[in-house]
C-alpha atoms as a PDB file:
ATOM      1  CA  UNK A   1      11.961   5.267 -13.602  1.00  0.00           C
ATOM      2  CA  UNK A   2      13.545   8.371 -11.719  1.00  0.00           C
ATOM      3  CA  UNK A   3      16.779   7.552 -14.065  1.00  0.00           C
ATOM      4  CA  UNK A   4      14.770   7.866 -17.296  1.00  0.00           C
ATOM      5  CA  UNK A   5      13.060  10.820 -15.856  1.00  0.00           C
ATOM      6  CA  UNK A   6      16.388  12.416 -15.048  1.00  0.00           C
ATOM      7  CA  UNK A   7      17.876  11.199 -18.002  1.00  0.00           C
ATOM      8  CA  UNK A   8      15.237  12.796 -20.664  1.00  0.00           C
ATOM      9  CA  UNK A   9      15.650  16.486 -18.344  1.00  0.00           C
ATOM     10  CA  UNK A  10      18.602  16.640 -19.224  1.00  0.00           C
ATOM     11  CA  UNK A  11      17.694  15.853 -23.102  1.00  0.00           C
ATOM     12  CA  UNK A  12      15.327  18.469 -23.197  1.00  0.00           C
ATOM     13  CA  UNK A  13      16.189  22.187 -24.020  1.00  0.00           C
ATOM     14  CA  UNK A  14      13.213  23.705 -22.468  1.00  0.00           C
ATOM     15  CA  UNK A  15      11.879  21.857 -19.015  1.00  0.00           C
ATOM     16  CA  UNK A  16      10.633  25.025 -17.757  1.00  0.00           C
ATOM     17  CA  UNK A  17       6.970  23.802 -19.123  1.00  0.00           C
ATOM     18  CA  UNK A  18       7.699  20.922 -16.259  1.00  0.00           C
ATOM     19  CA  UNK A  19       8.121  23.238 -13.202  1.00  0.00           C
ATOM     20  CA  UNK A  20       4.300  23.563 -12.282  1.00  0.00           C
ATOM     21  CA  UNK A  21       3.904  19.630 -12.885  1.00  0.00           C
ATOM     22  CA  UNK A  22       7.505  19.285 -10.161  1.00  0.00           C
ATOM     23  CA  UNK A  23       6.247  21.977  -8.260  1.00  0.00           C
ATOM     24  CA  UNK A  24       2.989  20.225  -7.478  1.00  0.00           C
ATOM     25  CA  UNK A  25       4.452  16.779  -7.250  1.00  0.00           C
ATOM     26  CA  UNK A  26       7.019  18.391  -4.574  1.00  0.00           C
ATOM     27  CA  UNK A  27       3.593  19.822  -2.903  1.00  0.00           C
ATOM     28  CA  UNK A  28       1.944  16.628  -2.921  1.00  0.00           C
ATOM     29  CA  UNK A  29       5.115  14.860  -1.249  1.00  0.00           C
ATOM     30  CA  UNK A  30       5.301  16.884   1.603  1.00  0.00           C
ATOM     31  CA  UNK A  31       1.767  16.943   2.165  1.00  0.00           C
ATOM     32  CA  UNK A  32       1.544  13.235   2.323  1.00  0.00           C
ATOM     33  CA  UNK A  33       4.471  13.015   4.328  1.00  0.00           C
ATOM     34  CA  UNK A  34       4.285  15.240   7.012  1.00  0.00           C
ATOM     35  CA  UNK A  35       0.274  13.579   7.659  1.00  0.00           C
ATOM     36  CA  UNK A  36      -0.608  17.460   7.913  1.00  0.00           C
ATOM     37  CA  UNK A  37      -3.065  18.073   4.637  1.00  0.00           C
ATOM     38  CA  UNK A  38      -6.305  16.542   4.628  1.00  0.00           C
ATOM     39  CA  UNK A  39      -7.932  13.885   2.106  1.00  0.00           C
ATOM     40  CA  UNK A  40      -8.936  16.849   0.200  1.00  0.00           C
ATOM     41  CA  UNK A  41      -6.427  19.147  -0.345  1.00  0.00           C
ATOM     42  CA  UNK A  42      -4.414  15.581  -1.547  1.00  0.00           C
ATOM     43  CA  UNK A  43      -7.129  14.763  -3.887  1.00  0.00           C
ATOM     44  CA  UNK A  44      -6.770  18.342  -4.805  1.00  0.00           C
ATOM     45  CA  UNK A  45      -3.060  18.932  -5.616  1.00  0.00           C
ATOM     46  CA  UNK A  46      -3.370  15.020  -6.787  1.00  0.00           C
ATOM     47  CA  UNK A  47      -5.961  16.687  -9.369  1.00  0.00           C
ATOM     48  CA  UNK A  48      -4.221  19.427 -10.317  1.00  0.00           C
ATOM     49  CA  UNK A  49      -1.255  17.622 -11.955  1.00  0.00           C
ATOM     50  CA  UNK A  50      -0.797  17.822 -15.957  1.00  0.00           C
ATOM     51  CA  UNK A  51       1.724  14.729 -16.066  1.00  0.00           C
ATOM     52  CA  UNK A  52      -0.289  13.788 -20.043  1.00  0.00           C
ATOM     53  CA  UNK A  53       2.195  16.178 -21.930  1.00  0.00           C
ATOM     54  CA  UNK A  54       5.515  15.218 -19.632  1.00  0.00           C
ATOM     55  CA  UNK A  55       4.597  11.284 -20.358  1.00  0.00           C
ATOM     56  CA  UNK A  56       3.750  11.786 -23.943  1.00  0.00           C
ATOM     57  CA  UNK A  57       7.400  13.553 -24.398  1.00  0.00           C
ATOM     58  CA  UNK A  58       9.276  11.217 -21.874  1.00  0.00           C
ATOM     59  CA  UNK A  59       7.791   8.359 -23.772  1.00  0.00           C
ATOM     60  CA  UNK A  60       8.989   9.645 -27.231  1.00  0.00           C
ATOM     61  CA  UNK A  61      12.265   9.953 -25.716  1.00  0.00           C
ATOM     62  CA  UNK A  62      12.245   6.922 -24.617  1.00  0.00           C
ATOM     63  CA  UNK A  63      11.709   5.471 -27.953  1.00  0.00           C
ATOM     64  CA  UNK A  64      14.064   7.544 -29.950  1.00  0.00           C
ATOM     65  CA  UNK A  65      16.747   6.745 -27.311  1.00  0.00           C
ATOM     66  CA  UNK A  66      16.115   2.600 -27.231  1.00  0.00           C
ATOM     67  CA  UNK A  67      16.390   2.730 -31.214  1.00  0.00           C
ATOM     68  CA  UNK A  68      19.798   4.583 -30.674  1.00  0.00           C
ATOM     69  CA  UNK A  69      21.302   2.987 -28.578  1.00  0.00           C
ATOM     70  CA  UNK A  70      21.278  -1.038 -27.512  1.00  0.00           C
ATOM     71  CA  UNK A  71      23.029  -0.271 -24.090  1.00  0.00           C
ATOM     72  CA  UNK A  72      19.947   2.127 -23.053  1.00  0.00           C
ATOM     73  CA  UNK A  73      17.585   0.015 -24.411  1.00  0.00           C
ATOM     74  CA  UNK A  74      18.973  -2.955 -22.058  1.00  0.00           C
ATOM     75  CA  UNK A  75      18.697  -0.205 -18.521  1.00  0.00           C
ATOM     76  CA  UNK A  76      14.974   0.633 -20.172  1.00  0.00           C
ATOM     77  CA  UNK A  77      13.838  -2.587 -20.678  1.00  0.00           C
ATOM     78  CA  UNK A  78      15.402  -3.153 -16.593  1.00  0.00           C
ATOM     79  CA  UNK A  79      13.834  -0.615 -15.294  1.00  0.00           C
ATOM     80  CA  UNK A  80      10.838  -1.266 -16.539  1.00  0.00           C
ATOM     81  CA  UNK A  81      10.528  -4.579 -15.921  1.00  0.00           C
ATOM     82  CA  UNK A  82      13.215  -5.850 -13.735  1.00  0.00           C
ATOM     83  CA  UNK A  83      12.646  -2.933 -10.730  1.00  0.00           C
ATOM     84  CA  UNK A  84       9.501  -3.422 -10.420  1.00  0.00           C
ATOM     85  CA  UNK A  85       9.413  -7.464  -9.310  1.00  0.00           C
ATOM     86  CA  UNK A  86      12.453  -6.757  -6.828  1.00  0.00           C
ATOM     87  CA  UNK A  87      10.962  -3.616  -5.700  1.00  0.00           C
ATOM     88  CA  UNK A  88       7.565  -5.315  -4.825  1.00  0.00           C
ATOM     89  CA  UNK A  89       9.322  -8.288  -3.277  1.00  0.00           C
ATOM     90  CA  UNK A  90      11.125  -6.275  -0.805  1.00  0.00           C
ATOM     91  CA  UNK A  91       8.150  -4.780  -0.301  1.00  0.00           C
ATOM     92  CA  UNK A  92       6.683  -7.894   0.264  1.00  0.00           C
ATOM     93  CA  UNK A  93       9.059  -8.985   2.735  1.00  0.00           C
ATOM     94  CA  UNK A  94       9.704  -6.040   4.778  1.00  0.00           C
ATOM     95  CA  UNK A  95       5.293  -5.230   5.265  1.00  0.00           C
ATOM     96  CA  UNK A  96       4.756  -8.711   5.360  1.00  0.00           C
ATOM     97  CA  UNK A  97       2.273  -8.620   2.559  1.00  0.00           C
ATOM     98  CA  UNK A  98       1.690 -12.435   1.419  1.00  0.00           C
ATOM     99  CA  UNK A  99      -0.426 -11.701  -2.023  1.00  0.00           C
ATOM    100  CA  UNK A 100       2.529  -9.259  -3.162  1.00  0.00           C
ATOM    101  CA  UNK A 101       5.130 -11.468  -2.498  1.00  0.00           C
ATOM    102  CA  UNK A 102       2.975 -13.999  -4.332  1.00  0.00           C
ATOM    103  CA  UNK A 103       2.094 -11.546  -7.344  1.00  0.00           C
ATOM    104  CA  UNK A 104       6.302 -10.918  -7.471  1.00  0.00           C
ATOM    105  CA  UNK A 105       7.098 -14.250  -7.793  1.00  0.00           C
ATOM    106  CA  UNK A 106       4.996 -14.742 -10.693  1.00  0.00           C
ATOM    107  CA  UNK A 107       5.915 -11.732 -12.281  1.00  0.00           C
ATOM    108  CA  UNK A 108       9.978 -12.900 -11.720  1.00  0.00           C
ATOM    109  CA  UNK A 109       9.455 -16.559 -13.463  1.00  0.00           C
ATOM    110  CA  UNK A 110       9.444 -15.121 -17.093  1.00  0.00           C
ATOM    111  CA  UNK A 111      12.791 -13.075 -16.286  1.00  0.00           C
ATOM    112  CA  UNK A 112      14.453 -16.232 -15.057  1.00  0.00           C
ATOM    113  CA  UNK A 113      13.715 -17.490 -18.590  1.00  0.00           C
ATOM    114  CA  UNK A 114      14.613 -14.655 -20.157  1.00  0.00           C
ATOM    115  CA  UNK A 115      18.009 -14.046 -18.433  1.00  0.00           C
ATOM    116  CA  UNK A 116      18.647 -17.907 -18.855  1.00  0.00           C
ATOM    117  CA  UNK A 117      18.949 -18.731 -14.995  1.00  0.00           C
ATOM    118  CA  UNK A 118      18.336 -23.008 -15.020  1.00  0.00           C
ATOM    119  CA  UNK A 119      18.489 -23.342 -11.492  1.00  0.00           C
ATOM    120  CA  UNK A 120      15.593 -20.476 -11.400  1.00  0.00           C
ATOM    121  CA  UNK A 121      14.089 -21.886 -14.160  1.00  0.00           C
ATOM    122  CA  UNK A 122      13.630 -25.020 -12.813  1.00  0.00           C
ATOM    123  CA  UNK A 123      12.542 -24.462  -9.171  1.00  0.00           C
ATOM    124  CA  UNK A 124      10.576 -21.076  -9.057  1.00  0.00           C
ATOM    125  CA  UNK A 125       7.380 -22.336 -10.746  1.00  0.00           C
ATOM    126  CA  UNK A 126       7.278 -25.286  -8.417  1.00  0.00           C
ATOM    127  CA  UNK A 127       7.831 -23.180  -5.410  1.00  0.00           C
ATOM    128  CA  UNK A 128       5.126 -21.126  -6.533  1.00  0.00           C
ATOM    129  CA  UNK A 129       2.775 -23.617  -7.002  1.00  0.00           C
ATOM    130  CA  UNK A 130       3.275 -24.896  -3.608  1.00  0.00           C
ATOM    131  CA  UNK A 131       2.304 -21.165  -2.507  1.00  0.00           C
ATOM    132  CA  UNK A 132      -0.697 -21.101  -4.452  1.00  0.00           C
ATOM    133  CA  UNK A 133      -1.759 -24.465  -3.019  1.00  0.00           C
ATOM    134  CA  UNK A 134      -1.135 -23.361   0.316  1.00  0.00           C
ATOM    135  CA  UNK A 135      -5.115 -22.276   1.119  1.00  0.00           C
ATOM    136  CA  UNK A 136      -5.962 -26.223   0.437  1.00  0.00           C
ATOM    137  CA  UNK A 137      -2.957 -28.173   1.784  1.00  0.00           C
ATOM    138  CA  UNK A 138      -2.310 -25.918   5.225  1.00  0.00           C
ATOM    139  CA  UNK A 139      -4.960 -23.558   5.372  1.00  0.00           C
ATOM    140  CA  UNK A 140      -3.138 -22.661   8.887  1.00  0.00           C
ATOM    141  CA  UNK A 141      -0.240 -22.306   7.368  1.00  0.00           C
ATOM    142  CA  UNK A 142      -1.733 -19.993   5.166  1.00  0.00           C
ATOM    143  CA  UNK A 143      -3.659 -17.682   7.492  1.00  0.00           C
ATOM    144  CA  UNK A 144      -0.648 -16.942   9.448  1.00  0.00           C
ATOM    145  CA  UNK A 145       1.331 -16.333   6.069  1.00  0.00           C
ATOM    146  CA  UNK A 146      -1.817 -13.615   4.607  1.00  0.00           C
ATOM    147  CA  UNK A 147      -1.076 -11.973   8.606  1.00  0.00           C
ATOM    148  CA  UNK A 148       2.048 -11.381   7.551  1.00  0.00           C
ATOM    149  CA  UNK A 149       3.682 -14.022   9.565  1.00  0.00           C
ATOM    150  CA  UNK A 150       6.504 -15.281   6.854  1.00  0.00           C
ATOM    151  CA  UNK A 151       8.911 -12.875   7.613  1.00  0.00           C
ATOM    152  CA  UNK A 152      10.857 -11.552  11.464  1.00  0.00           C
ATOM    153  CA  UNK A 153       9.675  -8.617  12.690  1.00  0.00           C
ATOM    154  CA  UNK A 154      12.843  -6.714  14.304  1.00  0.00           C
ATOM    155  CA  UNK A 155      10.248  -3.981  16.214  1.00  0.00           C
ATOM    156  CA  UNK A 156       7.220  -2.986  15.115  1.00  0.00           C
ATOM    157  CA  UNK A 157       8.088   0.005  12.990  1.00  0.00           C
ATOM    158  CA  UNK A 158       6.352  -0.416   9.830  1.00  0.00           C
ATOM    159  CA  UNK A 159       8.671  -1.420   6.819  1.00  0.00           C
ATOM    160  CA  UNK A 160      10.903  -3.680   9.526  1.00  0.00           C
ATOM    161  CA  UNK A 161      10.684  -7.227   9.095  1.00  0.00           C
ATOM    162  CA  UNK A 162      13.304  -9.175   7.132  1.00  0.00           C
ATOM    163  CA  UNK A 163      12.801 -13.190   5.672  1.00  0.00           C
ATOM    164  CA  UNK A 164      13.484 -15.685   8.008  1.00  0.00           C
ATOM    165  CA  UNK A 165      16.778 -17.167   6.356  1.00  0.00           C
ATOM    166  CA  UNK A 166      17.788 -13.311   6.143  1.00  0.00           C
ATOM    167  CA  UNK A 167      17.224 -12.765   9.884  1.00  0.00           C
ATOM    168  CA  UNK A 168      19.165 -16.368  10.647  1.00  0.00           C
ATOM    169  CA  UNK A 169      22.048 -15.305   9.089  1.00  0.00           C
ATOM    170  CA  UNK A 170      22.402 -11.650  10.812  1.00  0.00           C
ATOM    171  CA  UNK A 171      22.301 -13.594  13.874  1.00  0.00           C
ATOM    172  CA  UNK A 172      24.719 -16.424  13.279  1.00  0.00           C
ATOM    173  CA  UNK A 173      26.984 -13.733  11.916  1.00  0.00           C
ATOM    174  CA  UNK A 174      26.647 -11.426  14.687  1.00  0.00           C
ATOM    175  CA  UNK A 175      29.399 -13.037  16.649  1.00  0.00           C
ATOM    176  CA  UNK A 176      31.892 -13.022  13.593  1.00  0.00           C
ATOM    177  CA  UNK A 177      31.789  -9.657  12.903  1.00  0.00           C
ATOM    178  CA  UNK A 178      32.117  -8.214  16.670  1.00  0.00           C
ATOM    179  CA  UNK A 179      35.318  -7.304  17.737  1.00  0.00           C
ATOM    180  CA  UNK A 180      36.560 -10.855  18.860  1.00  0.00           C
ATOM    181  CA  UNK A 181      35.281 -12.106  15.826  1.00  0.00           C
ATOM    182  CA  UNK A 182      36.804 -12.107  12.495  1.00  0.00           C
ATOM    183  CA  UNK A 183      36.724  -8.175  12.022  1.00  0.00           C
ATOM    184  CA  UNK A 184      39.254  -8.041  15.021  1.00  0.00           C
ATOM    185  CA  UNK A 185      41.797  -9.918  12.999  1.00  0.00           C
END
């Protein structure tokens, strides 16, 4: 949503009634990043935001902009609905968080209809509902897939691990793409 966000600033002839609302939401990053500011002052920047008035006029934007133009209609509609399922199952993946992989999936079968992809079409649901059945057919399985076990863990930073097939392939092509491999050539 950042390009919608950037998108209607630049739209806008007066943003200056946005500073205190970036200000605190600059405030509130660096606070949560740095681990310095306390549950408190989070909740309190957190409640000092005013985001009702910068939604209300990004959303009008939004609208007047879709019924303009087809082109940013198609990135909305993306954005808003496309993002989201990839973002979540990279998420997934790289945390090694089962349910939101799960949720992801489910949320990608309607796109795979609506963007017309057969193969997708075909196979997703009935990969999914193998992953729902999981708990009864291999409740071992399962348990090790809810610990986050599905994916490779590279080191234990958090945000590390990669699929399996994803980590496979990295190491099959490892050799190929050293220096005696085929980037020498």
């Amino acid at each position: 949503s950042q390009l919608k966000i950037d998108s209607f600033l630049v739209h806008v002839e007066d943003n200056s009634k946005y500073d205190d609302l970036f200000r605190n939401i600059a405030t509130y990053k660096d606070l949560v990043s740095s681990n310095e500011g306390s549950k408190d002052d989070i909740r309190q920047i957190w409640g000092e935001f005013r985001i009702e008035t910068f939604q209300n006029d990004l959303n009008k934007f939004v609208k007047e902009s879709s019924s303009k133009s087809m082109p940013f209609q198609y990135w909305s509609q993306f954005l808003d609905q496309v993002v989201p399922v990839l973002r979540d199952l990279t998420l997934s993946f790289r945390e090694g968080e089962w349910l939101l992989q799960l949720s992801a999936i489910r949320r990608a079968i309607p796109l795979f209809f609506s963007f017309d992809r057969t193969s997708c079409c075909r196979w997703t649901p009935l990969y999914f509902d193998d992953c729902i059945k999981l708990e009864n057919t291999f409740p071992s399985l399962y348990e090790n897939f809810m610990s986050g076990n599905f994916n490779v863990r590279q080191t234990q930073r958090k945000c590390s691990a990669v699929p399996m097939d994803q980590r496979l392939e990295k190491e099959y092509n490892k050799v190929d793409k050293g220096k005696e491999g085929i980037i020498g050539f």
